[in-house]
PDB file of N, CA and C in Angstrom:
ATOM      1  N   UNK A   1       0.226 -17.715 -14.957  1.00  0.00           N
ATOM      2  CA  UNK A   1       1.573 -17.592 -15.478  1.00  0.00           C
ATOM      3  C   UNK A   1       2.278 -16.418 -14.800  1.00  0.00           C
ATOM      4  N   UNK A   2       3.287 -16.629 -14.614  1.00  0.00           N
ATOM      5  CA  UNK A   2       3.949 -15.954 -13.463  1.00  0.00           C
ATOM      6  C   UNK A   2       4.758 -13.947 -14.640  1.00  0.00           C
ATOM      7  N   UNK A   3       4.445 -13.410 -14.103  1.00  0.00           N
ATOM      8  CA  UNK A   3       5.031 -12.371 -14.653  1.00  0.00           C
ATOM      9  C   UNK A   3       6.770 -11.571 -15.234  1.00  0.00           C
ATOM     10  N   UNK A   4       7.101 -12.683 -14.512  1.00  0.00           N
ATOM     11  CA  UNK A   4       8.564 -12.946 -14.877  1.00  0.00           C
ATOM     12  C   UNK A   4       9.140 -14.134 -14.847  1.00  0.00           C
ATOM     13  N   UNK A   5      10.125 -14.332 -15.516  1.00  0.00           N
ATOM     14  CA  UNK A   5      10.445 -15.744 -14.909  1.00  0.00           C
ATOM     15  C   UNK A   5      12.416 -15.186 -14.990  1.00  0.00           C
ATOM     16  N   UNK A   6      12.664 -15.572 -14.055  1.00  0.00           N
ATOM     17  CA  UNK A   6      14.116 -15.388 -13.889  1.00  0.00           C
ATOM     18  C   UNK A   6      15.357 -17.141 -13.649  1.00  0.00           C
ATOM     19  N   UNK A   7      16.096 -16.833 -14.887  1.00  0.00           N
ATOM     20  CA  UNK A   7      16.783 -17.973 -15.166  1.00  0.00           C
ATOM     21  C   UNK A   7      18.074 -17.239 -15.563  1.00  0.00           C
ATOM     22  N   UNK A   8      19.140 -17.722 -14.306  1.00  0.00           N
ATOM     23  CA  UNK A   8      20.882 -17.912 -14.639  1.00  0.00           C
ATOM     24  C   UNK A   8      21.133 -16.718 -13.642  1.00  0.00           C
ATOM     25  N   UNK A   9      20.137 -16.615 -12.770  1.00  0.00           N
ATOM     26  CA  UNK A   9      20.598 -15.453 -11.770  1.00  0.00           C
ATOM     27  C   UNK A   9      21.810 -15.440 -11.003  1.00  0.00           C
ATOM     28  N   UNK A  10      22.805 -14.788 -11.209  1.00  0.00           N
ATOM     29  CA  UNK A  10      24.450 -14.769 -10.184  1.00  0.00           C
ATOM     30  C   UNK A  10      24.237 -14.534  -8.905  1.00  0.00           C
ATOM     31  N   UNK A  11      22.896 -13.629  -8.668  1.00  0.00           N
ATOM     32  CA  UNK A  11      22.981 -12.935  -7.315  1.00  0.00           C
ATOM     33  C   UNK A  11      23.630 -11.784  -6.745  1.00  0.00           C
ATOM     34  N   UNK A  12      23.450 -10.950  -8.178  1.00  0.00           N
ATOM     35  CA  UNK A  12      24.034  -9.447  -7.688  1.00  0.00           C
ATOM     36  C   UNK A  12      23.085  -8.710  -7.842  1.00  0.00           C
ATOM     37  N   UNK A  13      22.081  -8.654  -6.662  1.00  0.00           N
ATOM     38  CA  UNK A  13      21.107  -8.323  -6.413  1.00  0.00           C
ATOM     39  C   UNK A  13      20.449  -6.356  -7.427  1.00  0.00           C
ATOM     40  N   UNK A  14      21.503  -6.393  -8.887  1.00  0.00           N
ATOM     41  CA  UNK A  14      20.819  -5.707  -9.252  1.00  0.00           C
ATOM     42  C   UNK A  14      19.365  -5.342  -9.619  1.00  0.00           C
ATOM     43  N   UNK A  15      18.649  -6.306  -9.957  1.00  0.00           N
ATOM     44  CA  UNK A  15      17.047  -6.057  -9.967  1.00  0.00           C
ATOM     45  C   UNK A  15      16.542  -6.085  -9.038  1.00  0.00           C
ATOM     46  N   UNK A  16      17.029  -6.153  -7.609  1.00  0.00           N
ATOM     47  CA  UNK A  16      16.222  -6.207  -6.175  1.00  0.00           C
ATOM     48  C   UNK A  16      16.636  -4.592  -6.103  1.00  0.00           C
ATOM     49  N   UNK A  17      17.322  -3.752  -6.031  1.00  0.00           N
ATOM     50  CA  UNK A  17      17.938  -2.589  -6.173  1.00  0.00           C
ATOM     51  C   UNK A  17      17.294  -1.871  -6.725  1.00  0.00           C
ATOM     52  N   UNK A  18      16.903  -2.601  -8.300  1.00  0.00           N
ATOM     53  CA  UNK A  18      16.051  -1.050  -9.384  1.00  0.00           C
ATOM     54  C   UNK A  18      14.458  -1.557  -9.354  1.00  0.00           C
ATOM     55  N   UNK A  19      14.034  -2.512  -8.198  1.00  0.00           N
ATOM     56  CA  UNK A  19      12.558  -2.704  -8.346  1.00  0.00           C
ATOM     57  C   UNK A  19      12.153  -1.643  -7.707  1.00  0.00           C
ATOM     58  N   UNK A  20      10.958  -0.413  -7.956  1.00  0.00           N
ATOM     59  CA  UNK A  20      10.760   0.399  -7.649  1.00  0.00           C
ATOM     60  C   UNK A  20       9.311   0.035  -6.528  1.00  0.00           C
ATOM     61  N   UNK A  21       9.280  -1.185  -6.384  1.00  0.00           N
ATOM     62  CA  UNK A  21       7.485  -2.136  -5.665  1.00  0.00           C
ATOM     63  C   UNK A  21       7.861  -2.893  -5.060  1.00  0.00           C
ATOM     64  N   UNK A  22       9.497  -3.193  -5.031  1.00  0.00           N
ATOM     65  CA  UNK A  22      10.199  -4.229  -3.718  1.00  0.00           C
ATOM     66  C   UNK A  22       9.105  -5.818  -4.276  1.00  0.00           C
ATOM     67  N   UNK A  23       9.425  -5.709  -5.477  1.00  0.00           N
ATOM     68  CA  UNK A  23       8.730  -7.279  -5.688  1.00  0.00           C
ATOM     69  C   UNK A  23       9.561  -8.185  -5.772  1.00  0.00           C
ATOM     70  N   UNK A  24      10.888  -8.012  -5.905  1.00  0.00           N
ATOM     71  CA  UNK A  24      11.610  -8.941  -6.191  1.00  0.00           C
ATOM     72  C   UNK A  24      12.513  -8.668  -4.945  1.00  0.00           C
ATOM     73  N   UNK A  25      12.751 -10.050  -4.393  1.00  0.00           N
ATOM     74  CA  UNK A  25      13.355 -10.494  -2.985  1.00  0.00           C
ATOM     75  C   UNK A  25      14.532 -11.472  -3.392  1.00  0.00           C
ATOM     76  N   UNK A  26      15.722 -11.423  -2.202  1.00  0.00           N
ATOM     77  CA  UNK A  26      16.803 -12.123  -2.113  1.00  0.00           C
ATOM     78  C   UNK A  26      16.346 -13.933  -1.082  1.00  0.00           C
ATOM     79  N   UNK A  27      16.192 -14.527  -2.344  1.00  0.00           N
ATOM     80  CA  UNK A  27      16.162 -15.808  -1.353  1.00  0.00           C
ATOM     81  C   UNK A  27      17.846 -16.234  -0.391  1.00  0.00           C
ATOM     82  N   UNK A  28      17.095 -15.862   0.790  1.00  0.00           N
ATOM     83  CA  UNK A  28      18.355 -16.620   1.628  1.00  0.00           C
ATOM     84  C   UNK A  28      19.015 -17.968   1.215  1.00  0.00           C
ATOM     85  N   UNK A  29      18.084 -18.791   1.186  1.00  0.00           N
ATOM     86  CA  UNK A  29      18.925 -19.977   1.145  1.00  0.00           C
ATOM     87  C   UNK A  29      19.824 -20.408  -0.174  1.00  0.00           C
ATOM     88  N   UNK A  30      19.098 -19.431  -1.436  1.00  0.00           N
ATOM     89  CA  UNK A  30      20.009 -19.898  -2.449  1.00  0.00           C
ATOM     90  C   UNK A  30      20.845 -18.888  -2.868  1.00  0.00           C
ATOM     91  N   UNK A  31      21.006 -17.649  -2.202  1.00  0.00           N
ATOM     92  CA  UNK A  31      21.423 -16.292  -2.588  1.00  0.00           C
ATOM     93  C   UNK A  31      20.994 -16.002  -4.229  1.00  0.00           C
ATOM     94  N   UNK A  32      19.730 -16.030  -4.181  1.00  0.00           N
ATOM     95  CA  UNK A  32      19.346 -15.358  -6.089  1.00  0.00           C
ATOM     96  C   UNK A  32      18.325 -14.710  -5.650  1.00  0.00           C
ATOM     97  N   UNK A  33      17.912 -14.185  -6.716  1.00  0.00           N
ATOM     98  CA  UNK A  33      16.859 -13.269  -6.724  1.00  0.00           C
ATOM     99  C   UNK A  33      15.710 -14.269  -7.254  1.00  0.00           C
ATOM    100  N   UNK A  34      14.595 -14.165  -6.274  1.00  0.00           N
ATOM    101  CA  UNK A  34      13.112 -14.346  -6.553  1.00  0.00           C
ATOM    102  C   UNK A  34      11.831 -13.379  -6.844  1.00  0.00           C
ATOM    103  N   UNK A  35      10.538 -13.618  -7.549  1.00  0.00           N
ATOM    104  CA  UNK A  35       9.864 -13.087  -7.494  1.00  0.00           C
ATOM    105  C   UNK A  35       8.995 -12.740  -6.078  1.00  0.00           C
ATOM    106  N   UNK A  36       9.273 -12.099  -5.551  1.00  0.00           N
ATOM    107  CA  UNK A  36       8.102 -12.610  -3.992  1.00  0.00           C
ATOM    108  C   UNK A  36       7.021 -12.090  -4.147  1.00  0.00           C
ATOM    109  N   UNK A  37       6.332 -11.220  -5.173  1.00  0.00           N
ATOM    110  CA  UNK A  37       5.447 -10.270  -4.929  1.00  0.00           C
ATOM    111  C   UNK A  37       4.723  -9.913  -6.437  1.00  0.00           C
ATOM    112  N   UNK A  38       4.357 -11.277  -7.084  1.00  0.00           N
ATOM    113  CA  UNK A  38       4.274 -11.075  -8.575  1.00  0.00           C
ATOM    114  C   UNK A  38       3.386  -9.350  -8.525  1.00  0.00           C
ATOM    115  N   UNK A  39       2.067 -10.089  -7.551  1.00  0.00           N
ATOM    116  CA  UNK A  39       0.661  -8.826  -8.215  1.00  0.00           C
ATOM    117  C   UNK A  39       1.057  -7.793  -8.176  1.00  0.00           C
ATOM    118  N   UNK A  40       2.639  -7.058  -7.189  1.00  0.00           N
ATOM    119  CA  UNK A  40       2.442  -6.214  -7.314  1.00  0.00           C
ATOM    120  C   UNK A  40       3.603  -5.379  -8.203  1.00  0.00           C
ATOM    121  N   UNK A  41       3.712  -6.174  -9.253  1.00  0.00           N
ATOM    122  CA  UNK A  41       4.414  -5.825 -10.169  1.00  0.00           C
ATOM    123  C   UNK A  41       4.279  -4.386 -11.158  1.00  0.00           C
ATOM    124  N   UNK A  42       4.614  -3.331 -11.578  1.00  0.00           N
ATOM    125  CA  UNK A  42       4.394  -2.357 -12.641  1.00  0.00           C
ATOM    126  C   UNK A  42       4.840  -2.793 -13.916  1.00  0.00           C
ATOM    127  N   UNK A  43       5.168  -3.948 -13.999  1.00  0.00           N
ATOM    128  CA  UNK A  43       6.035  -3.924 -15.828  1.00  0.00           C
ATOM    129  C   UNK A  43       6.866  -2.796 -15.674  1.00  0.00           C
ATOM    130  N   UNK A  44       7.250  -2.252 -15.204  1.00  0.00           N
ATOM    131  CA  UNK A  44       8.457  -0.966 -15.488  1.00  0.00           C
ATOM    132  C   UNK A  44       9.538  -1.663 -16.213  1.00  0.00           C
ATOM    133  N   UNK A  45       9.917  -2.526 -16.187  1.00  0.00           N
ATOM    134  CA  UNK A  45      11.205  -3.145 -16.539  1.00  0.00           C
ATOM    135  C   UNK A  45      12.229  -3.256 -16.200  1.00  0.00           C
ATOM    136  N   UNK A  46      12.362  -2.036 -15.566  1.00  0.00           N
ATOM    137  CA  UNK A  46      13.935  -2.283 -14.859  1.00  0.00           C
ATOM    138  C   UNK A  46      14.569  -3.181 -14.044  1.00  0.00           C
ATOM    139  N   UNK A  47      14.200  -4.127 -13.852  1.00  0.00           N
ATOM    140  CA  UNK A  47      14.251  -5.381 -13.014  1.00  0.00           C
ATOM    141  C   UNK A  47      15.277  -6.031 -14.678  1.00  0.00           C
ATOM    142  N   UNK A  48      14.738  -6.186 -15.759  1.00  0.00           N
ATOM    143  CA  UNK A  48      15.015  -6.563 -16.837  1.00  0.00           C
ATOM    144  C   UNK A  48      16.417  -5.883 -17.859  1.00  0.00           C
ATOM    145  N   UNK A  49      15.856  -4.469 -17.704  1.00  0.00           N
ATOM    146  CA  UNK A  49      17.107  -3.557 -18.169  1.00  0.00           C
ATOM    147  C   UNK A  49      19.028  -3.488 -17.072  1.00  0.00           C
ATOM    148  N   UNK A  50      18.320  -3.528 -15.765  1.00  0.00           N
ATOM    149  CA  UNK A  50      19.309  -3.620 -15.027  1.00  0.00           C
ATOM    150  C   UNK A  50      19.994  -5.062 -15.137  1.00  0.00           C
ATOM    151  N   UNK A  51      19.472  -5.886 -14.994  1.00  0.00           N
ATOM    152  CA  UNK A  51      20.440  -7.224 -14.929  1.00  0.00           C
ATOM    153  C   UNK A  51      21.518  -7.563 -16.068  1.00  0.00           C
ATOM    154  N   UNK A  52      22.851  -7.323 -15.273  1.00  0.00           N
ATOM    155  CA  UNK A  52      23.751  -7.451 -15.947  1.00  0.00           C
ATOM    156  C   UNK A  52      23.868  -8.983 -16.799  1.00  0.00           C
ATOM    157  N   UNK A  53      23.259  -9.868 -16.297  1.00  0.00           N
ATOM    158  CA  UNK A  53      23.338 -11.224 -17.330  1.00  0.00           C
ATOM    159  C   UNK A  53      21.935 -11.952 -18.233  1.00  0.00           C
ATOM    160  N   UNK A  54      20.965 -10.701 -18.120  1.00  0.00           N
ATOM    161  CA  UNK A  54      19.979 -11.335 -19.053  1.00  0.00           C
ATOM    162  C   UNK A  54      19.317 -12.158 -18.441  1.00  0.00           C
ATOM    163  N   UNK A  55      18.862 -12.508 -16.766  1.00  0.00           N
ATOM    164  CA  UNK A  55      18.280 -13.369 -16.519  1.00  0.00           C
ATOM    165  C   UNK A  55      16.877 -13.513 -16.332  1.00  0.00           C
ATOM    166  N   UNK A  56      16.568 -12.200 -16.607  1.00  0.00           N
ATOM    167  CA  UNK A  56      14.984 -11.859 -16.463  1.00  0.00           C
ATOM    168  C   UNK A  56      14.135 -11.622 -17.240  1.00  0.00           C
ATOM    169  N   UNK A  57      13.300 -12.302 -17.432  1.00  0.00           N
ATOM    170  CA  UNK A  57      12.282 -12.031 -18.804  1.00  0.00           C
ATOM    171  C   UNK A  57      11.320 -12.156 -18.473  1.00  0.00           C
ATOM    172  N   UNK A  58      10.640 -10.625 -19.386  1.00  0.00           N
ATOM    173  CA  UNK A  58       8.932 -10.466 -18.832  1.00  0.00           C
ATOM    174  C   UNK A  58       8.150 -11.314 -19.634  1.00  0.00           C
ATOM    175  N   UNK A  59       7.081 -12.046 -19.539  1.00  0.00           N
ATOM    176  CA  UNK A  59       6.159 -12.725 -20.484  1.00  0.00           C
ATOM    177  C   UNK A  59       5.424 -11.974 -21.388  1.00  0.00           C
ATOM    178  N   UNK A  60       5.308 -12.255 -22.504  1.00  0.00           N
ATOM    179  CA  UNK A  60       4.832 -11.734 -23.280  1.00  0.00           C
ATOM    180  C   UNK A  60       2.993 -11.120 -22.968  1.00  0.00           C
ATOM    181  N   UNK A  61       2.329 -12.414 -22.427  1.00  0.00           N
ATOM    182  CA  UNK A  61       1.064 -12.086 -21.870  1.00  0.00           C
ATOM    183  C   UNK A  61       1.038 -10.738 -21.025  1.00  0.00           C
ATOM    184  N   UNK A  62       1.958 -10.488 -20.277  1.00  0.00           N
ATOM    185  CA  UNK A  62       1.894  -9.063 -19.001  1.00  0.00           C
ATOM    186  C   UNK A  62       2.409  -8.252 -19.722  1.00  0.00           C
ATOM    187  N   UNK A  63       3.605  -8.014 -20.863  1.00  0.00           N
ATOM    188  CA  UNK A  63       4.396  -7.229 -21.298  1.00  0.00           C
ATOM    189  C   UNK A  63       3.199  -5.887 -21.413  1.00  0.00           C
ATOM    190  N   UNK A  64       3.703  -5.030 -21.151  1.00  0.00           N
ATOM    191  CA  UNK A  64       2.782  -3.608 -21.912  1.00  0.00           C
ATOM    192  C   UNK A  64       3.679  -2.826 -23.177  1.00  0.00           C
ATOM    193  N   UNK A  65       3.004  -2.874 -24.323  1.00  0.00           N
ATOM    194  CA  UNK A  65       3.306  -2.589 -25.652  1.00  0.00           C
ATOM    195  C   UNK A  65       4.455  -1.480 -25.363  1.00  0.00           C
ATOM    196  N   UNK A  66       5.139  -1.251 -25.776  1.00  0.00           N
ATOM    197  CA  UNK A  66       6.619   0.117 -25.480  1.00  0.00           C
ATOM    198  C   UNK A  66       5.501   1.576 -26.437  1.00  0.00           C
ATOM    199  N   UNK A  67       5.602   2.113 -25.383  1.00  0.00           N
ATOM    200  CA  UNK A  67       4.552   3.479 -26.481  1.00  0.00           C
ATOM    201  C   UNK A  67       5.510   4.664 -26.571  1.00  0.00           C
ATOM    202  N   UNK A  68       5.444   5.245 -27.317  1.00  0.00           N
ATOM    203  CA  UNK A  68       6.442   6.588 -28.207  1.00  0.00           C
ATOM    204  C   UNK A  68       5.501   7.508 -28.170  1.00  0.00           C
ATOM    205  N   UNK A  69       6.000   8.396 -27.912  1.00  0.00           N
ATOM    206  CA  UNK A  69       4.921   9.758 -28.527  1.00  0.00           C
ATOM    207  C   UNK A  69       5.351  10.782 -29.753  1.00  0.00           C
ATOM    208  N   UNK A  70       5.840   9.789 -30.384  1.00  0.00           N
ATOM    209  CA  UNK A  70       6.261  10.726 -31.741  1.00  0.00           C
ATOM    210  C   UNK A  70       5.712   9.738 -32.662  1.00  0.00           C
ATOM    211  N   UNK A  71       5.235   9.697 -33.879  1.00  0.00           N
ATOM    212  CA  UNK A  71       4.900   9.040 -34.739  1.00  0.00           C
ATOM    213  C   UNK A  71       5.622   9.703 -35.935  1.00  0.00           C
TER     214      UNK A  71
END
């Protein structure tokens, strides 16, 4: 299962921009953003936080729990 799945992408290559592992690539032929590089993903999120239309969602299986250090 793929670590993201990206649906309704415009192609303003904001999550190619805030991937900090260059995993996510501009497909030429359709101008959107693809995964090219699942494994070498961090979960960081920002691929997710940056996209201005919500098109990116991490799977729940890869997600890493959000941790706080205040209780």
């Amino acid at each position: 299962m793929p670590i993201h799945q990206i649906s309704g992408c415009i192609g303003c290559n904001a999550c190619i921009e805030s991937c900090p592992t260059d995993v996510i690539k501009l497909d030429e032929a359709t101008q959107k953003a693809v995964i090219k590089y699942p494994e070498d993903c961090q979960i960081c999120h920002l691929c997710r936080l940056y996209c201005p239309v919500g098109a990116i969602t991490i799977t729940p299986e890869k997600s890493i729990p959000v941790m706080v250090s205040w209780r």
